[in-house]
Protein backbone atom coordinates (compact mmCIF):
# COMPACT_ATOMS: atom_id res chain seq x y z
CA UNK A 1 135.97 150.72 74.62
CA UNK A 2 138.80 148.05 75.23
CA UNK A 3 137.89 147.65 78.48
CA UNK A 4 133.89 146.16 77.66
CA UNK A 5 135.75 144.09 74.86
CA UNK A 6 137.76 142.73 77.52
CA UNK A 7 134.76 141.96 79.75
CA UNK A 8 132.89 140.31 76.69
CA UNK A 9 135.86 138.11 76.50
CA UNK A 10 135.13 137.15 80.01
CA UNK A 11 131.74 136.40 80.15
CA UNK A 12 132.29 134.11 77.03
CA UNK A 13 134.74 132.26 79.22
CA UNK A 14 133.28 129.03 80.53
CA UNK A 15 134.79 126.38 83.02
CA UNK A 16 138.11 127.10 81.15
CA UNK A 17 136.90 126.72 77.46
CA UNK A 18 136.63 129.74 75.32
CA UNK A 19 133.54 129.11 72.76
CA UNK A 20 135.86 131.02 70.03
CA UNK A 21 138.71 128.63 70.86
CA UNK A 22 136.02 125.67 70.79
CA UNK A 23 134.61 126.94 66.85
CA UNK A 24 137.88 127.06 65.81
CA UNK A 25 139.02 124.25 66.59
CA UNK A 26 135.81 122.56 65.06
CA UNK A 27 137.24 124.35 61.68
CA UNK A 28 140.26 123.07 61.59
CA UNK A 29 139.64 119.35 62.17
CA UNK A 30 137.01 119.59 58.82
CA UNK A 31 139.14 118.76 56.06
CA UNK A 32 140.71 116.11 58.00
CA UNK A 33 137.39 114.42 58.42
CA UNK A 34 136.90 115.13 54.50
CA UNK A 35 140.08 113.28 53.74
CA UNK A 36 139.23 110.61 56.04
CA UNK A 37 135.97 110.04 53.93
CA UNK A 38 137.20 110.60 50.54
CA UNK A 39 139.99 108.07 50.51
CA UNK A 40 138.35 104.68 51.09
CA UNK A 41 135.99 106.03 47.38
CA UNK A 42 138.90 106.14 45.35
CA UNK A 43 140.96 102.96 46.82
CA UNK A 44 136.93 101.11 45.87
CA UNK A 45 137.71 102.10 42.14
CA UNK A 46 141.16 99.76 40.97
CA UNK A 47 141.66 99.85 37.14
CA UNK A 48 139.77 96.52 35.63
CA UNK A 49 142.12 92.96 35.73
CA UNK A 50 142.27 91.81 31.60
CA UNK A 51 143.94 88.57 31.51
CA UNK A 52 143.88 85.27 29.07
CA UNK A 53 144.59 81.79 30.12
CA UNK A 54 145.86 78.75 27.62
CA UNK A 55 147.38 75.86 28.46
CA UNK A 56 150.24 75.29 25.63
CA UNK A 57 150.93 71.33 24.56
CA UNK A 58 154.78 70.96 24.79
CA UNK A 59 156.97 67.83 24.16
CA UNK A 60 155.23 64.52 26.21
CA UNK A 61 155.82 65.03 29.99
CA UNK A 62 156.61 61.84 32.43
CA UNK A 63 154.42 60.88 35.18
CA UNK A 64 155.90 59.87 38.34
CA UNK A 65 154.36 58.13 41.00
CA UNK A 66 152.96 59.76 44.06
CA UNK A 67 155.35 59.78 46.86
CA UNK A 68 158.27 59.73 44.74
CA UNK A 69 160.29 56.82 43.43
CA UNK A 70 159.13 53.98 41.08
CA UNK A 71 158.99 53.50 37.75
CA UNK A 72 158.10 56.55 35.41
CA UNK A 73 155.38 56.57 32.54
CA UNK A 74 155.24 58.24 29.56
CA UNK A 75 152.02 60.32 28.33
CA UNK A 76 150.70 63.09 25.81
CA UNK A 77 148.99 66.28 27.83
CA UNK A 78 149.45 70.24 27.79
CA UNK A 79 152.61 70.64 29.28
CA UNK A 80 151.85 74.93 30.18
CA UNK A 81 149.67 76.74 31.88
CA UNK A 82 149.74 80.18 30.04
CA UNK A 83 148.53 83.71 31.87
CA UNK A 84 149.18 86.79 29.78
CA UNK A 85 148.62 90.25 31.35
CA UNK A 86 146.68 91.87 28.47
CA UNK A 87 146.33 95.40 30.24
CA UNK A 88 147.90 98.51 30.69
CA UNK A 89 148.96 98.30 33.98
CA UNK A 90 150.72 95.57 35.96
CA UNK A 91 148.77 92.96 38.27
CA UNK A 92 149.56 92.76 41.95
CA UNK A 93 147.79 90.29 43.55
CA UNK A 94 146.79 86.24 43.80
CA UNK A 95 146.53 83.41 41.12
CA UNK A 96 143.78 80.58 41.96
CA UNK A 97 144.33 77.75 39.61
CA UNK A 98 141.84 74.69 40.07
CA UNK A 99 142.70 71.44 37.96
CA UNK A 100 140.41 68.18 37.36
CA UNK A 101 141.06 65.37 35.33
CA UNK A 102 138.32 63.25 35.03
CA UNK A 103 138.51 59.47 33.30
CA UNK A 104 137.53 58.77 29.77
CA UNK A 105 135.69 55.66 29.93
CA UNK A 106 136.79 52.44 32.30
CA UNK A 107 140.45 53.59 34.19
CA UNK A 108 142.46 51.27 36.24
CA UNK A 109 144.44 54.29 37.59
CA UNK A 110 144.23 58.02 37.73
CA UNK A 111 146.19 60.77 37.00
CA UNK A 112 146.96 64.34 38.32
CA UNK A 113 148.77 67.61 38.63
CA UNK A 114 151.55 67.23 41.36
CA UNK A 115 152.95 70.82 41.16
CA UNK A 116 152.07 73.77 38.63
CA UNK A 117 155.79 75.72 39.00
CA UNK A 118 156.50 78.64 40.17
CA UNK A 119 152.57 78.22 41.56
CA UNK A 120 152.65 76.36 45.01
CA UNK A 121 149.67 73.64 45.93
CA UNK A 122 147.29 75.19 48.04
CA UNK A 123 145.22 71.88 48.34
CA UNK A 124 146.81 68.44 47.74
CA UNK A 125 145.97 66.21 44.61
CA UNK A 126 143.17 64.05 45.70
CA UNK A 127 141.60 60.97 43.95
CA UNK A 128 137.94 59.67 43.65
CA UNK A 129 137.47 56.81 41.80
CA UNK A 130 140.05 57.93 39.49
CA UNK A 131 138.95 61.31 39.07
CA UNK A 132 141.75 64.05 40.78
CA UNK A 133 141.43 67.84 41.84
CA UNK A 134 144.20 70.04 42.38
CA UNK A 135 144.54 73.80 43.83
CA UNK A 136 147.21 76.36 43.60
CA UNK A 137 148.17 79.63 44.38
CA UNK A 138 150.60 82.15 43.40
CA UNK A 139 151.02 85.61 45.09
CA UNK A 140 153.37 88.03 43.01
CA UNK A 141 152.99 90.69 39.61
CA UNK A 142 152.62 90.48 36.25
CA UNK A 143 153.62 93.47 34.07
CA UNK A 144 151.05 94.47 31.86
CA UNK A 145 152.21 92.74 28.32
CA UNK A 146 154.14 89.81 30.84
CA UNK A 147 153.18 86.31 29.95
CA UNK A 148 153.85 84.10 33.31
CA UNK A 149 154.40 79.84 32.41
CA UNK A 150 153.07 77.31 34.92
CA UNK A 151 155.26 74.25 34.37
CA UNK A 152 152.99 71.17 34.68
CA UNK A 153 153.85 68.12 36.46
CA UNK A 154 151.38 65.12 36.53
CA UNK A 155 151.85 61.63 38.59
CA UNK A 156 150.03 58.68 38.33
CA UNK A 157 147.55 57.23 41.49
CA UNK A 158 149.52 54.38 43.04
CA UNK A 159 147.42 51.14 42.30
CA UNK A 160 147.88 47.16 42.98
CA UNK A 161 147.82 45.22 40.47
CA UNK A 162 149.44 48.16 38.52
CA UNK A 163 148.18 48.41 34.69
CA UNK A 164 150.31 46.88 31.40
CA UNK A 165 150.41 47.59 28.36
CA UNK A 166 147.07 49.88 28.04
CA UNK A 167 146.77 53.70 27.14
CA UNK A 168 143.83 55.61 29.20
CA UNK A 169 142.95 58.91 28.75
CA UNK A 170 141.66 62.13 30.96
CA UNK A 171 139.78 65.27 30.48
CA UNK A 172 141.29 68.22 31.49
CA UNK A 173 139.65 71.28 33.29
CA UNK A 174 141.24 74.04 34.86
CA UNK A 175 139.62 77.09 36.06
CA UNK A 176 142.11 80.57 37.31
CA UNK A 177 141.23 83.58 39.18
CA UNK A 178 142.96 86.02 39.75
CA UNK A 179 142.33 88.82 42.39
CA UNK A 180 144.23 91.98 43.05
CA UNK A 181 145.67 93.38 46.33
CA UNK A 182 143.90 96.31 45.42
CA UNK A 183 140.59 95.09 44.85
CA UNK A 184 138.72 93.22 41.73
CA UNK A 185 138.96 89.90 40.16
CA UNK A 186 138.49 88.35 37.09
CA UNK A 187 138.08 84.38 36.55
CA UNK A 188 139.30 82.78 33.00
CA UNK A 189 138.59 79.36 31.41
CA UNK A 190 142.06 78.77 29.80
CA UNK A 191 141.18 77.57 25.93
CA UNK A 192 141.26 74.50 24.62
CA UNK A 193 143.99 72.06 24.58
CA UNK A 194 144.76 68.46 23.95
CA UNK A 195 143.44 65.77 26.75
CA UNK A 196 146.01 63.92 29.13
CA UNK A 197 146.68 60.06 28.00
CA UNK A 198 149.03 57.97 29.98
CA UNK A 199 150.61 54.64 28.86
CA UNK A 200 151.24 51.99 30.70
């Protein structure tokens, strides 16, 4: 009896490989293969982003001109950029903050945003015909509840013959986005606030 076992063994033998050795190896790399499927599903599924956006008038900020030195002007405009977490779990991930200021009526000069702190400026301010645009980014977390400030500094557009003695005044719009490391974004419309004015 052992000895035709022994010879079926044999015969199943070919070129080296043993077809029981071959099925089971078959079963054993399965759930790995499962796994390997299964993962990417559930890393597709990150909780939902639930954020609000304001930007807060504070005490009237100085303008100074681009490039540094000169003289500074004084102004009225929201002063903070407010984003408060408003979900139950902390956000990981990138801020995209986009800011325009576009003239009110006939401008000798422009204005815009020269830094948004602690955000840094992923696309220079840049003027046409008084208008400006202004990108920034910030990479980092919020804990759900957190409220994170963005410290606004404006500077004037550097002009010859500067303005005297005349107040102008901007409209302000700023679109954020935030997208997680994990996946998901959600894009806010912070709510209303006063205008920029500059004097001069």
């Amino acid at each position: 009896m052992s000895e035709i076992s022994n010879a079926g063994v044999d015969v199943e033998e070919e070129g080296g490989f043993s077809r029981r050795r071959v099925v089971a190896g078959v079963a054993w790399s399965l759930p790995v293969i499962a796994t390997a499927i299964a993962a990417p599903a559930a890393a597709a599924s990150p909780p939902p982003i639930s954020a609000t956006a304001a930007l807060v008038n504070g005490a009237a900020p100085q303008y100074s001109k681009i490039g540094g030195g000169g003289t500074k002007y004084g102004g009225t405009a929201p002063a903070t950029l407010s984003l408060n977490n408003t979900g139950t779990s902390s956000f990981t991930g990138t801020v995209s903050v986009n800011i325009k200021l576009a003239p009110v009526g006939t401008v000798l000069v422009g204005i815009g945003v020269e830094s948004l702190s602690p955000a840094t400026t992923s696309a220079a301010v840049s003027f046409t015909q008084h208008a400006s645009t202004t990108s920034f980014s910030y990479s980092g977390a919020i804990a759900a509840g957190q409220t994170l400030n963005f410290t606004i500094l404006y500077n004037y557009e550097t002009v010859n013959p500067k303005p005297s003695a005349v107040t102008y005044s901007f409209v302000m719009t700023t679109s954020v986005v935030l997208t997680a490391n994990a996946g998901g974004s959600l894009s806010l419309t912070p709510t209303a606030s006063p205008n920029p004015t500059i004097q001069f």
